[in-house]
PDB file of N, CA and C in Angstrom:
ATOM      1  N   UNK A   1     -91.603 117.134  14.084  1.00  0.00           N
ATOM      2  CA  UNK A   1     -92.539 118.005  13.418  1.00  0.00           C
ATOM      3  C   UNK A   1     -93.855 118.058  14.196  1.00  0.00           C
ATOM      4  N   UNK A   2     -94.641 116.745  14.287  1.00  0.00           N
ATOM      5  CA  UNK A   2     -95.489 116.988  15.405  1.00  0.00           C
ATOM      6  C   UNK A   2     -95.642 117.626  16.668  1.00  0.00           C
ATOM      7  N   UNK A   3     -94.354 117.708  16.978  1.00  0.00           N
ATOM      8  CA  UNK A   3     -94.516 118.028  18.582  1.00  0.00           C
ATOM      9  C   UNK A   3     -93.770 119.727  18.665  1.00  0.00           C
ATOM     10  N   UNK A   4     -93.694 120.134  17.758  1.00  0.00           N
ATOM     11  CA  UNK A   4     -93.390 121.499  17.881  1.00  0.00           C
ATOM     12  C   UNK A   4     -91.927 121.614  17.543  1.00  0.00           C
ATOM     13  N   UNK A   5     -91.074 122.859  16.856  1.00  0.00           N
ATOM     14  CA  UNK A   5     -89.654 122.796  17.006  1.00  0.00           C
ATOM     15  C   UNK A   5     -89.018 122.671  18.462  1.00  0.00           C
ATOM     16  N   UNK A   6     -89.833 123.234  19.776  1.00  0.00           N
ATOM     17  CA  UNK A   6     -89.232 123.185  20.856  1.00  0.00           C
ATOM     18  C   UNK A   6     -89.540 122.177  21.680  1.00  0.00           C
ATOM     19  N   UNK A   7     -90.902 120.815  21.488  1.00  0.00           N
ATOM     20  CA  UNK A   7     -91.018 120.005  21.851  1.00  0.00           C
ATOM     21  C   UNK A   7     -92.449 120.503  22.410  1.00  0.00           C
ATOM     22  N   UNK A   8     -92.822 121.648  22.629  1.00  0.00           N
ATOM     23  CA  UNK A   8     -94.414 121.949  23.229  1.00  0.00           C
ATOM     24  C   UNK A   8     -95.240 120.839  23.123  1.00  0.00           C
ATOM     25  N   UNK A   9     -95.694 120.614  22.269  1.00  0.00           N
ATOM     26  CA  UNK A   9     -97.134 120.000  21.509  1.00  0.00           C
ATOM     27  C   UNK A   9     -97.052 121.010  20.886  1.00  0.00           C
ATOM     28  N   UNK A  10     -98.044 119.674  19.966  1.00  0.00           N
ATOM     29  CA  UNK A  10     -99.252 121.104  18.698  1.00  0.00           C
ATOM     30  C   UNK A  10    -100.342 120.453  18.350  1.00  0.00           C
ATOM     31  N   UNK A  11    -101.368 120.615  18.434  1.00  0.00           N
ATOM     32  CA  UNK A  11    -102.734 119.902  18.358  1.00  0.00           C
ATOM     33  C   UNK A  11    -102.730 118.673  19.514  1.00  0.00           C
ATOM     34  N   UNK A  12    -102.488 117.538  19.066  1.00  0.00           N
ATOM     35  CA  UNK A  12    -102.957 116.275  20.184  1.00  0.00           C
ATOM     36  C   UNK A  12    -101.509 115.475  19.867  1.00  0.00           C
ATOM     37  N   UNK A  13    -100.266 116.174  19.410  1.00  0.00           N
ATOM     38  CA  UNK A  13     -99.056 115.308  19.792  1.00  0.00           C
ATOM     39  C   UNK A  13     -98.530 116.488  21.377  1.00  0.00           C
ATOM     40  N   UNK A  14     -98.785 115.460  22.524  1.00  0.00           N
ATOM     41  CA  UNK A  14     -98.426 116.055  23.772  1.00  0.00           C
ATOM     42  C   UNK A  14     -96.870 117.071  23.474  1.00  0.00           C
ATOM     43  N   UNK A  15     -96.578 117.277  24.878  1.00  0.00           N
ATOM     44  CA  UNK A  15     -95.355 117.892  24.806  1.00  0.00           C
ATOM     45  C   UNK A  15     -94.155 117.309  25.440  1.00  0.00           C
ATOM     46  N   UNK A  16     -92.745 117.432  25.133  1.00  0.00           N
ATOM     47  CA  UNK A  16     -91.935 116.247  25.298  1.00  0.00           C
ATOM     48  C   UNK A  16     -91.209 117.106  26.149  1.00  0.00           C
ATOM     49  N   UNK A  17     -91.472 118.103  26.669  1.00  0.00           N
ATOM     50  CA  UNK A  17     -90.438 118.705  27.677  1.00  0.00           C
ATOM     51  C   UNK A  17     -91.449 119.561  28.781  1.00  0.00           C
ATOM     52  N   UNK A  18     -90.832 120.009  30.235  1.00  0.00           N
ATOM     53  CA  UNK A  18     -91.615 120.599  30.913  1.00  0.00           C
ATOM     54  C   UNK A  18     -91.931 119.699  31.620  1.00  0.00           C
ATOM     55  N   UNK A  19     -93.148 120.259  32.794  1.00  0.00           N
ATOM     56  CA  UNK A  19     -93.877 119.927  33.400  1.00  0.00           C
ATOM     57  C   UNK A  19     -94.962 118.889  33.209  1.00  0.00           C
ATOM     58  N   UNK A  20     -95.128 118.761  31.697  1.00  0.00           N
ATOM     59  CA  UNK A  20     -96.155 118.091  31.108  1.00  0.00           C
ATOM     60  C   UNK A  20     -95.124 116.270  31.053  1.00  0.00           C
ATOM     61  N   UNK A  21     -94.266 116.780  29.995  1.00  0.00           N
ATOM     62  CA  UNK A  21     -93.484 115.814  30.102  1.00  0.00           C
ATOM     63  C   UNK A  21     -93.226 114.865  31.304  1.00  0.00           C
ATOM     64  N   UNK A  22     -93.031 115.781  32.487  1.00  0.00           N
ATOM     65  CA  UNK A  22     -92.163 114.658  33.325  1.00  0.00           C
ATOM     66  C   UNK A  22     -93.367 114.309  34.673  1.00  0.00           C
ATOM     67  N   UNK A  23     -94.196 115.053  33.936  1.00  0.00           N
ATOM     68  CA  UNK A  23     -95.670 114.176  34.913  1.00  0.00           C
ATOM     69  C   UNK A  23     -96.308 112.886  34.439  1.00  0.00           C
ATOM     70  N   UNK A  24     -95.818 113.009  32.758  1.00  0.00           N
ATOM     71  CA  UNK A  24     -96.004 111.690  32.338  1.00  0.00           C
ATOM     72  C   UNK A  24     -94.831 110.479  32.504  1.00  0.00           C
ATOM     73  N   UNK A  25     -93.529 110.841  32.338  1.00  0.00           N
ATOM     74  CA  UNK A  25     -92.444 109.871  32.480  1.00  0.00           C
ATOM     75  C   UNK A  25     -91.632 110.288  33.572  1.00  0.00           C
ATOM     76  N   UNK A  26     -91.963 111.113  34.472  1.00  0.00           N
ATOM     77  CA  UNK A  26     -90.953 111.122  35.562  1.00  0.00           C
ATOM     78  C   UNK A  26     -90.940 109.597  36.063  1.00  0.00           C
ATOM     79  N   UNK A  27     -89.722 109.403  36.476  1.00  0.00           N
ATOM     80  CA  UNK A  27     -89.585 108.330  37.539  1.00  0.00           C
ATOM     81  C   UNK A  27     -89.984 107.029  36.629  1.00  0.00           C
ATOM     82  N   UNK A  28     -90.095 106.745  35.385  1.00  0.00           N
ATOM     83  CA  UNK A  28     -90.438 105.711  34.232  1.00  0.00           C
ATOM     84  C   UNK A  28     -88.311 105.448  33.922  1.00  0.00           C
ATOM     85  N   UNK A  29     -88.499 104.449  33.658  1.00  0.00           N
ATOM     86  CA  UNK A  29     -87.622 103.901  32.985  1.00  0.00           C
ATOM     87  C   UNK A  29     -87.391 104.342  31.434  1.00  0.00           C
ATOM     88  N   UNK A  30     -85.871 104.672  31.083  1.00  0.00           N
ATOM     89  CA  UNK A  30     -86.067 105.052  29.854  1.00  0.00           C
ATOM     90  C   UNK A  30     -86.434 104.249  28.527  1.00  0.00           C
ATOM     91  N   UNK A  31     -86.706 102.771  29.060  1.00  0.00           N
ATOM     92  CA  UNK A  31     -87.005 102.091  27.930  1.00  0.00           C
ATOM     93  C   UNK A  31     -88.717 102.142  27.800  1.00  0.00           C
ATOM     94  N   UNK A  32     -89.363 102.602  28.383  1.00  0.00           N
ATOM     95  CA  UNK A  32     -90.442 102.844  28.417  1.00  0.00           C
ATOM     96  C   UNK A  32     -90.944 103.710  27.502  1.00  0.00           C
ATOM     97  N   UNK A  33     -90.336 104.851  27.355  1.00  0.00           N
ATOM     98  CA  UNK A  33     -90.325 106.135  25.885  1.00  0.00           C
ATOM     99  C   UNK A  33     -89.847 105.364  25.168  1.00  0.00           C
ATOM    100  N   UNK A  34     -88.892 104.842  24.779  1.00  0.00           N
ATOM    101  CA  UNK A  34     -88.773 103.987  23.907  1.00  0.00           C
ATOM    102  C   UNK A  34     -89.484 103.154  23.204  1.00  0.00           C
ATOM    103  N   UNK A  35     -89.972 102.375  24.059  1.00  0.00           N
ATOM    104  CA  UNK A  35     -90.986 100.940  23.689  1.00  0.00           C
ATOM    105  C   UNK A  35     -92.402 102.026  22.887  1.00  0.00           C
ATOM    106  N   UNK A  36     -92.575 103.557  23.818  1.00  0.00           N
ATOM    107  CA  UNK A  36     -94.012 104.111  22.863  1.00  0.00           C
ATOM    108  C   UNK A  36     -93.348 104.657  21.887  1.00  0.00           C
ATOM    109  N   UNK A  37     -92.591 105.436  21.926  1.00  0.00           N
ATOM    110  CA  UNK A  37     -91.812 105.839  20.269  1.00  0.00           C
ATOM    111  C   UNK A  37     -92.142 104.896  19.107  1.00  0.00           C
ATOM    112  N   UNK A  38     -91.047 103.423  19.817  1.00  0.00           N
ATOM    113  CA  UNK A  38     -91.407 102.252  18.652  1.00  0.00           C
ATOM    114  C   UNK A  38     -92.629 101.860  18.062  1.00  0.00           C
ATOM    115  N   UNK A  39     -93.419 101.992  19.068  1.00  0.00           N
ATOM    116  CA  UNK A  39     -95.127 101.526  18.420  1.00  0.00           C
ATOM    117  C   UNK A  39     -95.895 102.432  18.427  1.00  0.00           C
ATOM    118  N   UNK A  40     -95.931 103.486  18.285  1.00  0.00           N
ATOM    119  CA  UNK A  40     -96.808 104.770  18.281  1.00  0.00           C
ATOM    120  C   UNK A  40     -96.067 105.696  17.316  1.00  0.00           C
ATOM    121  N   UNK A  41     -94.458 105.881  16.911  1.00  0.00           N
ATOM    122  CA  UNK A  41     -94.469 107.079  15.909  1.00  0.00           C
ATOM    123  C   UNK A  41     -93.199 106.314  14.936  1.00  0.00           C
ATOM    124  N   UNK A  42     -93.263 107.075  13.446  1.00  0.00           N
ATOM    125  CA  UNK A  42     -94.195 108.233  13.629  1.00  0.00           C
ATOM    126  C   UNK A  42     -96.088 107.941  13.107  1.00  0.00           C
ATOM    127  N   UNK A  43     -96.510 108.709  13.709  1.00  0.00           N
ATOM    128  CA  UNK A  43     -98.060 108.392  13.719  1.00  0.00           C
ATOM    129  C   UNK A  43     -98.613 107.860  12.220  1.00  0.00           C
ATOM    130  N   UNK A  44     -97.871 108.441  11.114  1.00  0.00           N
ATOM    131  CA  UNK A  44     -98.418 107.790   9.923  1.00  0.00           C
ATOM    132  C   UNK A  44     -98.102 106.538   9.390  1.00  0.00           C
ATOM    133  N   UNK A  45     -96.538 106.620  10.169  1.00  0.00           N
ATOM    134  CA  UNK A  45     -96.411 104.743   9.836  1.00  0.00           C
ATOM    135  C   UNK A  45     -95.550 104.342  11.455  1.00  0.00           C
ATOM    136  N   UNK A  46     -96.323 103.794  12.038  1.00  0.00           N
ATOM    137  CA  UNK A  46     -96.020 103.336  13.281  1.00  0.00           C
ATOM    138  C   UNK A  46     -95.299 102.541  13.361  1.00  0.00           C
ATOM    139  N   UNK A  47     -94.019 101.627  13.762  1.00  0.00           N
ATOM    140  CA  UNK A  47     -93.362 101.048  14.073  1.00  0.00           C
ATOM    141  C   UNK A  47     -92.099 101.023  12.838  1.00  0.00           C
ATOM    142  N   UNK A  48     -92.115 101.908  12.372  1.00  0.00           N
ATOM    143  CA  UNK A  48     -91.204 101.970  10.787  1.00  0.00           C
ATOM    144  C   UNK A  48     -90.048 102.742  10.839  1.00  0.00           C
ATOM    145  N   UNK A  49     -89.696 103.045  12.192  1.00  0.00           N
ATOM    146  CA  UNK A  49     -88.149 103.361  12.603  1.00  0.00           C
ATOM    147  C   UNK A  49     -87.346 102.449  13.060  1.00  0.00           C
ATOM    148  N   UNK A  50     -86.037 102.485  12.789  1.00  0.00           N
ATOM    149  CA  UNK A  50     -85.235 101.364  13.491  1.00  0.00           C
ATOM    150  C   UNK A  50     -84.907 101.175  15.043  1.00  0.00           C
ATOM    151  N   UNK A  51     -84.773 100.960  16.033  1.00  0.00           N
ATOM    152  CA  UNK A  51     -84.322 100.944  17.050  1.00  0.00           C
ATOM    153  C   UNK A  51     -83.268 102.078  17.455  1.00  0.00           C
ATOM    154  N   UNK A  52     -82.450 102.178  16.557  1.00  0.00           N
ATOM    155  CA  UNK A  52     -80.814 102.873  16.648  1.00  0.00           C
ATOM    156  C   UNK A  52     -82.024 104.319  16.605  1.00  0.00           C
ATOM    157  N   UNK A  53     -83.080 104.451  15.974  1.00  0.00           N
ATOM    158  CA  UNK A  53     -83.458 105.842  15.057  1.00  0.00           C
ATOM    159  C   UNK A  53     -84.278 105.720  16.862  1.00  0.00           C
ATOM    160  N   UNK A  54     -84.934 105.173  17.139  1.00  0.00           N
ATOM    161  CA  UNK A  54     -86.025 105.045  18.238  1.00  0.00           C
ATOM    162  C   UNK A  54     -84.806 105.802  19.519  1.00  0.00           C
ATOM    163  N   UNK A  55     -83.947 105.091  19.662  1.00  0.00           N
ATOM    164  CA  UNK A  55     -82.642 105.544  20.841  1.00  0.00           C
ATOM    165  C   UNK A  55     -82.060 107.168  20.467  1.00  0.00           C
ATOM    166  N   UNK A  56     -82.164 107.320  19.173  1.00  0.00           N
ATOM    167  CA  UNK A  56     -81.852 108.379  19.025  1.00  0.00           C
ATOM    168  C   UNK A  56     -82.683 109.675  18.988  1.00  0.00           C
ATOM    169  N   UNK A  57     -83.853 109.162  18.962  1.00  0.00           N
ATOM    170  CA  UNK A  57     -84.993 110.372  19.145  1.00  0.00           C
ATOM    171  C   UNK A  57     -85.011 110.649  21.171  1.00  0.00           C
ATOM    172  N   UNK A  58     -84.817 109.684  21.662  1.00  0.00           N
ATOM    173  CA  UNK A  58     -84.782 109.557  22.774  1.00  0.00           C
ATOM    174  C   UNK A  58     -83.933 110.110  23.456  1.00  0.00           C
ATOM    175  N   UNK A  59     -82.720 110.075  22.986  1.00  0.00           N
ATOM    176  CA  UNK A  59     -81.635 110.888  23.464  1.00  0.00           C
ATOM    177  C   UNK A  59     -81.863 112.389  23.234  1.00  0.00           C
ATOM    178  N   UNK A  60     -82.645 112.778  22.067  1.00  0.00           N
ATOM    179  CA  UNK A  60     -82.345 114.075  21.417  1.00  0.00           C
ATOM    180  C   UNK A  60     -84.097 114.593  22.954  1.00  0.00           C
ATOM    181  N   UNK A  61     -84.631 113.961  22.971  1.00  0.00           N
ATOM    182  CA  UNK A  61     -85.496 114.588  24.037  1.00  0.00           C
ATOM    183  C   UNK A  61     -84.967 114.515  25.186  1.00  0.00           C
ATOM    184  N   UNK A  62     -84.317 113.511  25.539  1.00  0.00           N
ATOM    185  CA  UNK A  62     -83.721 113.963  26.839  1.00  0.00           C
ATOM    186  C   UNK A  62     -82.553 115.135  27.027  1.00  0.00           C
ATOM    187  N   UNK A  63     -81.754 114.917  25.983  1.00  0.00           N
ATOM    188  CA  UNK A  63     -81.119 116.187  26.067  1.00  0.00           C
ATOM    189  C   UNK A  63     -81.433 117.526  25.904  1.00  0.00           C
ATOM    190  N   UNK A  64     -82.728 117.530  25.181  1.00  0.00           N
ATOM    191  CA  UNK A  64     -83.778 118.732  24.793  1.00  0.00           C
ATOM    192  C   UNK A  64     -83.945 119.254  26.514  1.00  0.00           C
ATOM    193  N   UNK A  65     -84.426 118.281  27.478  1.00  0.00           N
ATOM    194  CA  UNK A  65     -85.290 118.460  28.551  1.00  0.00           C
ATOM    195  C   UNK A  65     -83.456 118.354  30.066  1.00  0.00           C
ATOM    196  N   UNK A  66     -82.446 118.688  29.257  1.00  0.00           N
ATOM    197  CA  UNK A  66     -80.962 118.919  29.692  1.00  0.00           C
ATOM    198  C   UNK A  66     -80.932 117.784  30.680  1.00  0.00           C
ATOM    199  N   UNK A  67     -81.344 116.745  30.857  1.00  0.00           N
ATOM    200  CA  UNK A  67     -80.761 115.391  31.337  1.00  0.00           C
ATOM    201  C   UNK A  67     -78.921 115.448  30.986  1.00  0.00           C
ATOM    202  N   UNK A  68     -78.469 114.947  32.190  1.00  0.00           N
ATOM    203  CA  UNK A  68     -77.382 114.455  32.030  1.00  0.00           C
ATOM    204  C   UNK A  68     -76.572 113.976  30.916  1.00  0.00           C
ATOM    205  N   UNK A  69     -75.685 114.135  30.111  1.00  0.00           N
ATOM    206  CA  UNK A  69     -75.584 112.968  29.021  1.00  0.00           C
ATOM    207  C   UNK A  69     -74.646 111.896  29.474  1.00  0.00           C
ATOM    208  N   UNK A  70     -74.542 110.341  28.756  1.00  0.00           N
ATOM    209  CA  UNK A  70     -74.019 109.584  29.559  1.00  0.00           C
ATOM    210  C   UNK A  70     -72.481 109.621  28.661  1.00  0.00           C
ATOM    211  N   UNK A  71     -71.765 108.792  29.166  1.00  0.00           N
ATOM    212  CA  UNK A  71     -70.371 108.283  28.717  1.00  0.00           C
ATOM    213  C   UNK A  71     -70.724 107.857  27.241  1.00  0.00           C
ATOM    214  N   UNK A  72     -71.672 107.217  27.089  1.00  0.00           N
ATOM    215  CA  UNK A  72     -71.820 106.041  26.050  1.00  0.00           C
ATOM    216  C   UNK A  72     -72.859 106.695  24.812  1.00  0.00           C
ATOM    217  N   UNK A  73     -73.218 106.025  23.776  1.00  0.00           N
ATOM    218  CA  UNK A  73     -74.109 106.788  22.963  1.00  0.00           C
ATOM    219  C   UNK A  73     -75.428 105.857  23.667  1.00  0.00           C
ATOM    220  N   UNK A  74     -76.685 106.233  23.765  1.00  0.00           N
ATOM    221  CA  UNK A  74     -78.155 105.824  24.472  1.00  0.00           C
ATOM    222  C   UNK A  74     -78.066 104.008  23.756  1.00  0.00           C
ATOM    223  N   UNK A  75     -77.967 103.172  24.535  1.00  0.00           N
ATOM    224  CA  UNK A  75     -78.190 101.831  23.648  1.00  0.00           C
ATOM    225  C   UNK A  75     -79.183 101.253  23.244  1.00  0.00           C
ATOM    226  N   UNK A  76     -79.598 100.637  22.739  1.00  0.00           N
ATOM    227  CA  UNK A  76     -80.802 100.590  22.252  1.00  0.00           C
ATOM    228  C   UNK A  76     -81.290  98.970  22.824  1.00  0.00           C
ATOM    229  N   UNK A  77     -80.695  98.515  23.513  1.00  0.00           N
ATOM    230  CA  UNK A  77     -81.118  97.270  24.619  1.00  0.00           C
ATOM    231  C   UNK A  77     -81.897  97.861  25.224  1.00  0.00           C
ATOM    232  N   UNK A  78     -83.019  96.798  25.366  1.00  0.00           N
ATOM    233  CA  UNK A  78     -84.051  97.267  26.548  1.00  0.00           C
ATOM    234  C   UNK A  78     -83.596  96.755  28.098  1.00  0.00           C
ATOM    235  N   UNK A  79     -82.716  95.875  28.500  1.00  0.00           N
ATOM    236  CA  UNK A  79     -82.781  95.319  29.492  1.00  0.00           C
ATOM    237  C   UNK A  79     -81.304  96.539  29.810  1.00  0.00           C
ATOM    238  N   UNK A  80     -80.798  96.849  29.094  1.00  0.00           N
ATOM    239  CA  UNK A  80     -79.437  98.375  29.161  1.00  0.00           C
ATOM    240  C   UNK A  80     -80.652  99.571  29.772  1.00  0.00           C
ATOM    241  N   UNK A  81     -81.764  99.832  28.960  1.00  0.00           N
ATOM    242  CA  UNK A  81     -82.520 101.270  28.983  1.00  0.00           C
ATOM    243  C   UNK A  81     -83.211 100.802  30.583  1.00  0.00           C
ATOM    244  N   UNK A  82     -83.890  99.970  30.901  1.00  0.00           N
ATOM    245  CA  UNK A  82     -84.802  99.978  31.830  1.00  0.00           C
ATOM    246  C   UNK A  82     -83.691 100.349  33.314  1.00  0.00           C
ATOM    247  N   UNK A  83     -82.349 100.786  33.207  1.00  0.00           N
ATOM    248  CA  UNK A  83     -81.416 100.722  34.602  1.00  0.00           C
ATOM    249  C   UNK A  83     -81.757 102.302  34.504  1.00  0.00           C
ATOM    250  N   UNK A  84     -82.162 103.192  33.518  1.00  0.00           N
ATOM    251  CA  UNK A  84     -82.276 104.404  33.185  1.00  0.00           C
ATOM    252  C   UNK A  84     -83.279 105.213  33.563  1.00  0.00           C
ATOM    253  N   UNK A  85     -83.560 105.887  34.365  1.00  0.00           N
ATOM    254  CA  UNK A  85     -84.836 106.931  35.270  1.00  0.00           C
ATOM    255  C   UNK A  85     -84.662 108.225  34.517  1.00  0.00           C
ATOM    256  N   UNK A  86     -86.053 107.914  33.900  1.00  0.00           N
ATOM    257  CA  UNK A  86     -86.353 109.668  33.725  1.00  0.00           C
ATOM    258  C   UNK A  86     -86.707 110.720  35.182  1.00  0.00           C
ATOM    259  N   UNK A  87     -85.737 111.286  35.198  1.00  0.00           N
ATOM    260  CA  UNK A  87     -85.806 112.021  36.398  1.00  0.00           C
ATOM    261  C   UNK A  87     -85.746 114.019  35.960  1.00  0.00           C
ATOM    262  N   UNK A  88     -86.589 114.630  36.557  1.00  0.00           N
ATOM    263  CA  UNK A  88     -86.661 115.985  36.153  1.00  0.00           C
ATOM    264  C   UNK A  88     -85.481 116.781  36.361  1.00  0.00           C
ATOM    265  N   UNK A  89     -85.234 117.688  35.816  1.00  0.00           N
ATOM    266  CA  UNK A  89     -83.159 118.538  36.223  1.00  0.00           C
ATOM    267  C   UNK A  89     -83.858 119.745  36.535  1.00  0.00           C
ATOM    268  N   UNK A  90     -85.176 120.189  36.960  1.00  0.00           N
ATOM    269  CA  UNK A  90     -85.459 121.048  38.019  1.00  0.00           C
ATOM    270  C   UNK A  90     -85.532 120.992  38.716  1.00  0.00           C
TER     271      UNK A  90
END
């Protein structure tokens, strides 16, 4: 809801796809979006998603931003996520 139906932004929640996006997490590890998901949203109650919910918002932006999808469903291990590069598919 914050970040737009297409992921833009809207006011001061950035944008999760584009150019904007992958100037902030290009070349970041995917446990890195992760780890800010977990402690930053959602903004009214911060850390009050589960992990499985945190992996799954994660997946749904990367696939938003047409990343690869893998064999497996996104795991929610951090020492699994950090082998994972956000890398741009332009």
């Amino acid at each position: 809801m914050c970040h737009g139906p297409s992921l833009g932004g809207v006011e001061m929640a950035p944008p999760l796809t584009g150019a904007e996006f992958y100037s902030n997490w290009s070349d970041l590890a995917v446990s890195e979006l992760l780890q800010r998901i977990n402690q930053t949203m959602p903004q009214a109650m911060p850390g009050s998603l589960s992990r499985r919910q945190d992996a799954d918002i994660v997946a749904f932006i990367l696939s938003f931003n047409k990343a690869p999808a893998g064999q497996i469903e996104l795991p929610t291990d951090a020492d699994a996520l950090k082998t994972i590069r956000i890398v741009p598919t332009d």
